[in-house]
Protein backbone atom coordinates (compact mmCIF):
# COMPACT_ATOMS: atom_id res chain seq x y z
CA UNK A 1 22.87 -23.27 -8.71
CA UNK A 2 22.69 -19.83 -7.80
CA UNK A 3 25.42 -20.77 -5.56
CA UNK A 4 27.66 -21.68 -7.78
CA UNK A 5 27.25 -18.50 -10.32
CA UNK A 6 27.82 -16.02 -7.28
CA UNK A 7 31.17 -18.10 -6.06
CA UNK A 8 34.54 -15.93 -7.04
CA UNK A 9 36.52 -18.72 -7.11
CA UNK A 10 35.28 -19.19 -10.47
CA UNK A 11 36.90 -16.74 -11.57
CA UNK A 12 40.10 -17.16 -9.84
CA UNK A 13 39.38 -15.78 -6.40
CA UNK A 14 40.26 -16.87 -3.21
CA UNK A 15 37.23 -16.55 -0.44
CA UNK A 16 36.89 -17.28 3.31
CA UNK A 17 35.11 -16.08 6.04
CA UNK A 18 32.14 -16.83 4.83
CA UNK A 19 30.47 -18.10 8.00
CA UNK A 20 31.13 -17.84 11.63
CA UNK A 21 30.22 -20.14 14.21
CA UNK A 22 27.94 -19.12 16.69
CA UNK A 23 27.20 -21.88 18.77
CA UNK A 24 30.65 -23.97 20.26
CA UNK A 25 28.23 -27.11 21.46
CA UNK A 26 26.00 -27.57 18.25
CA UNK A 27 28.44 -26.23 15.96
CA UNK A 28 25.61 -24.00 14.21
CA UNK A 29 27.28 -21.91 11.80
CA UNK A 30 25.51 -18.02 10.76
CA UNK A 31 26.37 -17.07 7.16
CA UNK A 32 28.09 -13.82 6.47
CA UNK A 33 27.18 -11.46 3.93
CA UNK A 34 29.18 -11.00 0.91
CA UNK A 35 30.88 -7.90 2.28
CA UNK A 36 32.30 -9.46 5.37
CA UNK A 37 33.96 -12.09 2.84
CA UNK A 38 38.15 -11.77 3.13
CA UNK A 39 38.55 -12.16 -0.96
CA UNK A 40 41.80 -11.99 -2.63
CA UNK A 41 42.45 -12.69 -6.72
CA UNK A 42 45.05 -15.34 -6.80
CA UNK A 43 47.61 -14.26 -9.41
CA UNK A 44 49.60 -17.33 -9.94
CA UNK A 45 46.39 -19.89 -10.95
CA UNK A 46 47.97 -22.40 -8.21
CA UNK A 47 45.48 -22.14 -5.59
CA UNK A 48 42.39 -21.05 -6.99
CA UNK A 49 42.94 -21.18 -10.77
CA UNK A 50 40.32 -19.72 -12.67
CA UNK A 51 37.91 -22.04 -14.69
CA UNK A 52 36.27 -18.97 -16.76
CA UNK A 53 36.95 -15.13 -17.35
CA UNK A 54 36.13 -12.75 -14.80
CA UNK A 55 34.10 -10.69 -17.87
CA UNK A 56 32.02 -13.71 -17.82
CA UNK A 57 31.67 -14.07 -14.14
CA UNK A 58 30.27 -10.32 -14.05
CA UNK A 59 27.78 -10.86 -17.15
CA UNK A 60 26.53 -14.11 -15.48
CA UNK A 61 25.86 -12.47 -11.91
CA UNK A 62 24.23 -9.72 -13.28
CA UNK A 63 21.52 -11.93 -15.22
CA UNK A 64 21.36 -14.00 -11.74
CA UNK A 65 20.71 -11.06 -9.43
CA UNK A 66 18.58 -9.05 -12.24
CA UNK A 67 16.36 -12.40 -12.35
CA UNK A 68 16.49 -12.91 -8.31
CA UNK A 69 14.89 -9.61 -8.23
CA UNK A 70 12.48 -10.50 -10.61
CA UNK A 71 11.36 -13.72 -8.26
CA UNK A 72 11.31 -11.37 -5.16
CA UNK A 73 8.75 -8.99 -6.99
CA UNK A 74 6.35 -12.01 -7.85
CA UNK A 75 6.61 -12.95 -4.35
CA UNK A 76 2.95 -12.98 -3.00
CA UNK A 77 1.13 -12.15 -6.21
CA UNK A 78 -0.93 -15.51 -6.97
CA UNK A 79 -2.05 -16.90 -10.53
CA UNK A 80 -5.61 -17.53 -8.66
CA UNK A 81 -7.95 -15.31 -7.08
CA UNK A 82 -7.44 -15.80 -3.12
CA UNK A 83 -10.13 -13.56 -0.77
CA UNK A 84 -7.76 -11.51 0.77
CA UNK A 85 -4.85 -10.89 -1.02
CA UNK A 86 -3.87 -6.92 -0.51
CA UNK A 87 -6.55 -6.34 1.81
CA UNK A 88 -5.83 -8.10 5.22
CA UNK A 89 -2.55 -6.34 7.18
CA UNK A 90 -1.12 -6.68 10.60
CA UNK A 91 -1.02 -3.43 12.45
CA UNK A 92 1.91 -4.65 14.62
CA UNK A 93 4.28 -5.57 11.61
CA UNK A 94 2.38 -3.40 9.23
CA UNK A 95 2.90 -6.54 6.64
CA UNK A 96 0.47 -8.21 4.85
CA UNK A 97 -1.06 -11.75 5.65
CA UNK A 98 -0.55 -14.48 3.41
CA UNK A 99 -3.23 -17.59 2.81
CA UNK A 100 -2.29 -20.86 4.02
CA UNK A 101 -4.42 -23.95 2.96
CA UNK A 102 -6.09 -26.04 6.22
CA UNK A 103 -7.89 -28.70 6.43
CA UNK A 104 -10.44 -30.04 9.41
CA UNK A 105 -11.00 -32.71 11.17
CA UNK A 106 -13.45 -33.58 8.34
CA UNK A 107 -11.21 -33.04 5.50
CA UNK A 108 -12.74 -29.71 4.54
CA UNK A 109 -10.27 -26.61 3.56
CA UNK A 110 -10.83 -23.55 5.00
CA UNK A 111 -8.39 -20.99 4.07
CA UNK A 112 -6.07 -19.68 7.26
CA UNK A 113 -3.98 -16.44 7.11
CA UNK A 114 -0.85 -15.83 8.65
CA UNK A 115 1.27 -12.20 8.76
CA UNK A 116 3.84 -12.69 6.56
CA UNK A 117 5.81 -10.76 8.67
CA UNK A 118 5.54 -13.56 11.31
CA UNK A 119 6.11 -16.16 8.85
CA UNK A 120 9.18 -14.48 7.74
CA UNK A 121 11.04 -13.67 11.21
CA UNK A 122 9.35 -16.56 13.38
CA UNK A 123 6.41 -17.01 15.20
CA UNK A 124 7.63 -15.01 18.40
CA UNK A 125 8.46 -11.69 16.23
CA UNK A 126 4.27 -10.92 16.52
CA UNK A 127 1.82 -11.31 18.51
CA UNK A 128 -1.06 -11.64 15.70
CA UNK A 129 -3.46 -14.72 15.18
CA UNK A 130 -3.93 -16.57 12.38
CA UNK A 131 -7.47 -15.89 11.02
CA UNK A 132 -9.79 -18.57 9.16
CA UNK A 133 -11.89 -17.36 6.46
CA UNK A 134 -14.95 -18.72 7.38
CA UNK A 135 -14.86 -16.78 10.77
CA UNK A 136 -13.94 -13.59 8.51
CA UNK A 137 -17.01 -14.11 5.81
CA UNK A 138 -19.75 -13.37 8.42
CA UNK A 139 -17.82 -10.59 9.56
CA UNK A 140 -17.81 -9.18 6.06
CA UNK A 141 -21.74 -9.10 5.43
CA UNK A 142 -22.27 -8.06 8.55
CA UNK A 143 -19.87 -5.12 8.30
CA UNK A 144 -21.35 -4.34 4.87
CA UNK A 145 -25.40 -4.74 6.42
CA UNK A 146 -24.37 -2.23 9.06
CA UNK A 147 -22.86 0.23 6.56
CA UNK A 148 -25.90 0.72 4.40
CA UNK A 149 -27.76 3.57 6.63
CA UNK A 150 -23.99 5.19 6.74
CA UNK A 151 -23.52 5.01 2.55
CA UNK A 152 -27.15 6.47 2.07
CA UNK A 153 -26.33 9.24 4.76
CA UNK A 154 -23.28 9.58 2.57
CA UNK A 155 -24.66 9.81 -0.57
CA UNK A 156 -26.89 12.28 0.87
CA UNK A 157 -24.26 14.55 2.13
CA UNK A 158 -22.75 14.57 -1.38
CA UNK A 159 -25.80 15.44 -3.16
CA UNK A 160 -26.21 18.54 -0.65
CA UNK A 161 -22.54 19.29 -1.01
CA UNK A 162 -23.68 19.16 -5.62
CA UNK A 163 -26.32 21.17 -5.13
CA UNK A 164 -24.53 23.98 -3.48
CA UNK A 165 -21.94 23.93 -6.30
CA UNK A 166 -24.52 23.31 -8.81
CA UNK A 167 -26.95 26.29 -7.79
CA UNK A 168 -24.19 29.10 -7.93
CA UNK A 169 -25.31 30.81 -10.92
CA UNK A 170 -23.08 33.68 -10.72
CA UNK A 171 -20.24 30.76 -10.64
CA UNK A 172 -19.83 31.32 -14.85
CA UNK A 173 -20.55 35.26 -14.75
CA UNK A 174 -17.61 35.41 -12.38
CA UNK A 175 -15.67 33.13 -14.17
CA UNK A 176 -16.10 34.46 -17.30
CA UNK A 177 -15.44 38.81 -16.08
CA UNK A 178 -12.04 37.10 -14.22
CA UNK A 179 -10.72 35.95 -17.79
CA UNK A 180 -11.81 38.87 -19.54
CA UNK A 181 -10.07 40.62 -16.43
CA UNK A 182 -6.89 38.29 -17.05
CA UNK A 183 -7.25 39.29 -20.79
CA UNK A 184 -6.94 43.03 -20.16
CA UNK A 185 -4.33 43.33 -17.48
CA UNK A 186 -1.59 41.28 -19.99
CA UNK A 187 -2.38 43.70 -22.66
CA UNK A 188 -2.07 46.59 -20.41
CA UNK A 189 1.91 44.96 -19.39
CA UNK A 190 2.36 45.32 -22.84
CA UNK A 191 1.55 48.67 -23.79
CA UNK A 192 3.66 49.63 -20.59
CA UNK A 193 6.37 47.83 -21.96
CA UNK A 194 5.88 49.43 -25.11
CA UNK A 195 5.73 53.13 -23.63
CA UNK A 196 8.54 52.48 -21.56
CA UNK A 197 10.46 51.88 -24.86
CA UNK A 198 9.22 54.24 -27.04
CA UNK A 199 10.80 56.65 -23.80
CA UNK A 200 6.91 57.78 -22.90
CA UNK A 201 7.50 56.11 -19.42
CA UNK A 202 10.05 56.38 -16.97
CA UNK A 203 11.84 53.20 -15.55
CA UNK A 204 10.83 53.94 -11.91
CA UNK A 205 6.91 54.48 -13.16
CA UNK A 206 7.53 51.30 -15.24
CA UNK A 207 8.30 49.35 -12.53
CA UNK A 208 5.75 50.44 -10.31
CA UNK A 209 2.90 50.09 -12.57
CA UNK A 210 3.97 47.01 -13.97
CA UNK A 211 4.11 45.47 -10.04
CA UNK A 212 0.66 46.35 -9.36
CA UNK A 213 -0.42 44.98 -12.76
CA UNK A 214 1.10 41.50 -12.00
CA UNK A 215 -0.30 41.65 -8.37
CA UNK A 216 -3.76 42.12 -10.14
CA UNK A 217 -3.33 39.39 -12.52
CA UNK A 218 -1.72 36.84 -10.16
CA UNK A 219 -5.08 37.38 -7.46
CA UNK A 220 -7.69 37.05 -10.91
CA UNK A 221 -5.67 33.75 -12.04
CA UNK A 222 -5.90 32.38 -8.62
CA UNK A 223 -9.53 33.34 -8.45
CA UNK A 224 -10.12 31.66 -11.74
CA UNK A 225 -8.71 28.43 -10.82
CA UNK A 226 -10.28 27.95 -7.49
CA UNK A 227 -13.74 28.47 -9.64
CA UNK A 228 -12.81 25.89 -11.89
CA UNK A 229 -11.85 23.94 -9.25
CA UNK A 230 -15.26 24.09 -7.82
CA UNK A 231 -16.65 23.49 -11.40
CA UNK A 232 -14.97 20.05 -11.53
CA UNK A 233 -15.79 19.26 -8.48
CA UNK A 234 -18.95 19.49 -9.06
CA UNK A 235 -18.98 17.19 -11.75
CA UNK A 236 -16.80 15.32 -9.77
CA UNK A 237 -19.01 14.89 -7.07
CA UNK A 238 -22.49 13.66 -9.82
CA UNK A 239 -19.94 10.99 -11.04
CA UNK A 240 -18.74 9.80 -7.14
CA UNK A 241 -22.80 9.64 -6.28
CA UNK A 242 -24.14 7.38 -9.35
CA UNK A 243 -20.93 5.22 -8.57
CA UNK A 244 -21.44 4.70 -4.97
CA UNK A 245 -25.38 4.26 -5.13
CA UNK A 246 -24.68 1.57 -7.99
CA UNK A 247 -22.15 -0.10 -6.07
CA UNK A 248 -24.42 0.27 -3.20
CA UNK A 249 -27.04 -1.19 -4.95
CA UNK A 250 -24.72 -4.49 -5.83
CA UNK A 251 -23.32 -4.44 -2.77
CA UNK A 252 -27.17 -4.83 -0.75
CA UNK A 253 -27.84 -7.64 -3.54
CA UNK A 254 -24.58 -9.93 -2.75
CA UNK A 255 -25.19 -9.14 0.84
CA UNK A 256 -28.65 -10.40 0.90
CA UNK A 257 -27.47 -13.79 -1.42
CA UNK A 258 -24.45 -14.37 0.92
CA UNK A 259 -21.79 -13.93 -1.63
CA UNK A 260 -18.71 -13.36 -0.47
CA UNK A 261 -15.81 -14.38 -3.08
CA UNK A 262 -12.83 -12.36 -4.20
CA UNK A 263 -14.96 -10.17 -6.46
CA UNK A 264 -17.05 -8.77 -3.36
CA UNK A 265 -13.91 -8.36 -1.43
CA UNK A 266 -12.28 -6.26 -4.00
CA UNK A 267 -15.26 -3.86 -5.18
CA UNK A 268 -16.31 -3.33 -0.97
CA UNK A 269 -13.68 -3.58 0.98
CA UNK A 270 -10.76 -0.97 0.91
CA UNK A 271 -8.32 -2.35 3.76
CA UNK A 272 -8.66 -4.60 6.84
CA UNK A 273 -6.36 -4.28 9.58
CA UNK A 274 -5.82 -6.56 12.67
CA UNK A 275 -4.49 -5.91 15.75
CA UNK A 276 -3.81 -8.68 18.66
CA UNK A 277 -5.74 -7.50 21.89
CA UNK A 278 -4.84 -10.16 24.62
CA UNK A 279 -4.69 -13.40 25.08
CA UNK A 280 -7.09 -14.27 22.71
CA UNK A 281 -8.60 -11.63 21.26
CA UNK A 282 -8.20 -9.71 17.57
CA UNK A 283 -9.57 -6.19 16.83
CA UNK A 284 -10.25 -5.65 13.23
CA UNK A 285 -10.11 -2.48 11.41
CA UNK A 286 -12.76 -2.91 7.99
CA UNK A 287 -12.41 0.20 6.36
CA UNK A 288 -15.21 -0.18 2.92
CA UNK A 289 -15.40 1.33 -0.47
CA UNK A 290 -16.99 4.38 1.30
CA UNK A 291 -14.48 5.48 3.58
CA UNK A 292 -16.71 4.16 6.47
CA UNK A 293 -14.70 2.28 9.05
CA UNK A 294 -15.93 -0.44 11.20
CA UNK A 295 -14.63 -1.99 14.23
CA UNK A 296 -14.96 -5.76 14.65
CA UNK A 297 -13.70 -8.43 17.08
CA UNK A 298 -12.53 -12.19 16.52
CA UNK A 299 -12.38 -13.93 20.21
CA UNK A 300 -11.18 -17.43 21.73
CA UNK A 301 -8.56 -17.75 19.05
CA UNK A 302 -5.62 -18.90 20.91
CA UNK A 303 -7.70 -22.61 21.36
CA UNK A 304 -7.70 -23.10 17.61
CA UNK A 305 -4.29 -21.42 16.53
CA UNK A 306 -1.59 -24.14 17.70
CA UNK A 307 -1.12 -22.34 20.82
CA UNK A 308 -2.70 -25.48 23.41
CA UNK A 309 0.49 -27.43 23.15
CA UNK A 310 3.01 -24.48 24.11
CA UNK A 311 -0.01 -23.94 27.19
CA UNK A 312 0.53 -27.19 28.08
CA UNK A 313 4.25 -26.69 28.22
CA UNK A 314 4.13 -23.98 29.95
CA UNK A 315 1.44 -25.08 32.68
CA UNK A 316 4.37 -28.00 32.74
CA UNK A 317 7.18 -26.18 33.38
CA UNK A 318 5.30 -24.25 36.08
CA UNK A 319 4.41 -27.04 37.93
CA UNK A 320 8.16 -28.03 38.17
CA UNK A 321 9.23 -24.88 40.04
């Protein structure tokens, strides 16, 4: 359908070179982009005559490409909750994977990812493995199990790091003589102004005076807000500690009842990234809610990816030479 809508000679156009062949034996064909197209309007209505108005040609291509983009921004968001969506990527095609349903030998599913970027371009565009979610699961509570002593160092760190702000006592004396500062250096620009008016103060005095009073109030405003900034921050910082020891708190409870659905996935874990080591072997980034990052390792993967057949074609071939 969409074919038809984006065909000129609809409206009256004449359009080749629209493919090329690229093969002389199989006869495979490439298609050409719209801009390599040789396109000509046929005047006359003899060869191509036109079945509808080239107004309505436009109007209907733009709803067609305006709704094509539409279908290419819903592309990988899912109406059900998968385990990974957003958080698995491949570090060689810095894409993200997308789930693909298997089945075993008993009929079970167990979820497989594949880099989209992979299913996209081919299978020999990247090296990456597909990955099974019941080899990533353990991973996952172990990752998180092995995080806890980091988190509580953590969340010590950042109550050190509140106290320090906290304590500062002269923090709202200072804060407070830097606006009253602010306060009397812009009324002292304006009597200046107003002396330098009235004819009380020279131009070149003026100028001077009025310099050095907006050097003073430029360093007591920048003063200010770097105080304030450390004000915030330390409410910042009370917020960012009840948060991560709650979450930590949730976190050691699904960990020790061995949830792992897409809820646990999304509160824990930031980002994963995997990178093909090998033959066989894939090095995962986990990077959790904390910041923390761990390194993990997924082995032996080639003998349960769909790689034995192309071994056995290859071992083959060998033996032929």
């Amino acid at each position: 359908m969409s074919g038809m809508i984006s065909n000129p000679k609809y409206k009256g156009y004449y359009v080749g070179n629209k493919v090329r062949v690229v093969d002389l034996f199989t006869k495979k064909q490439k298609v050409l982009p719209p801009e390599e197209w040789v396109m000509f309007k046929d005047e006359t209505g003899e060869i191509v005559p036109a079945i509808i108005s080239e107004e309505l040609w436009d109007t209907a291509n733009k709803v067609l490409k305006k709704r094509s983009e539409d279908v290419k921004n819903r592309q990988g968001i899912c109406n059900h909750a998968n385990l990974l969506t957003g958080k698995l990527y491949c570090a060689h095609c810095g894409t993200a994977y997308y789930r693909r349903d298997s089945v075993d030998r008993q009929g079970n599913k167990n979820s497989k990812w594949v880099c989209s970027g992979k299913i996209k371009n081919g299978a020999d565009s990247c090296e990456s493995f597909a990955v099974y979610e019941s080899e990533l699961k353990p991973l996952l509570l172990e990752v998180l199990q092995e995080a806890q002593p980091q988190v509580e160092t953590l969340i010590e760190e950042y109550i050190e790091m509140y106290k320090t702000l906290h304590d500062r006592d002269d923090l709202g004396k200072r804060m407070v003589a830097l606006e009253n500062m602010i306060a009397t250096t812009e009324k002292k620009k304006q009597k200046l102004l107003m002396f330098n008016a009235l004819g009380e103060l020279s131009d070149k005095d003026f100028l001077a005076m009025n310099k050095a009073c907006t050097q003073e109030l430029e360093a007591a405003q920048k003063e200010l807000e770097e105080l304030t900034a450390q004000r915030d921050n330390a409410a910042d910082f009370k917020k960012q500690i009840d948060t991560i020891r709650n979450c930590l708190l949730k976190a050691q409870k699904d960990a020790s009842e061995g949830v792992i659905n897409k809820e646990f996935v999304e509160k824990y874990i930031d980002k994963i990234i995997a990178t093909p080591e090998g033959e066989d072997t894939l090095h995962l980034q986990i990077k959790l809610f904390t910041g923390e990052v761990t390194d993990k390792y997924l082995q032996n993967l080639r003998s349960r990816t769909g790689h034995t057949f192309k071994k056995m074609v290859e071992a083959y071939e060998q033996g032929l030479q």
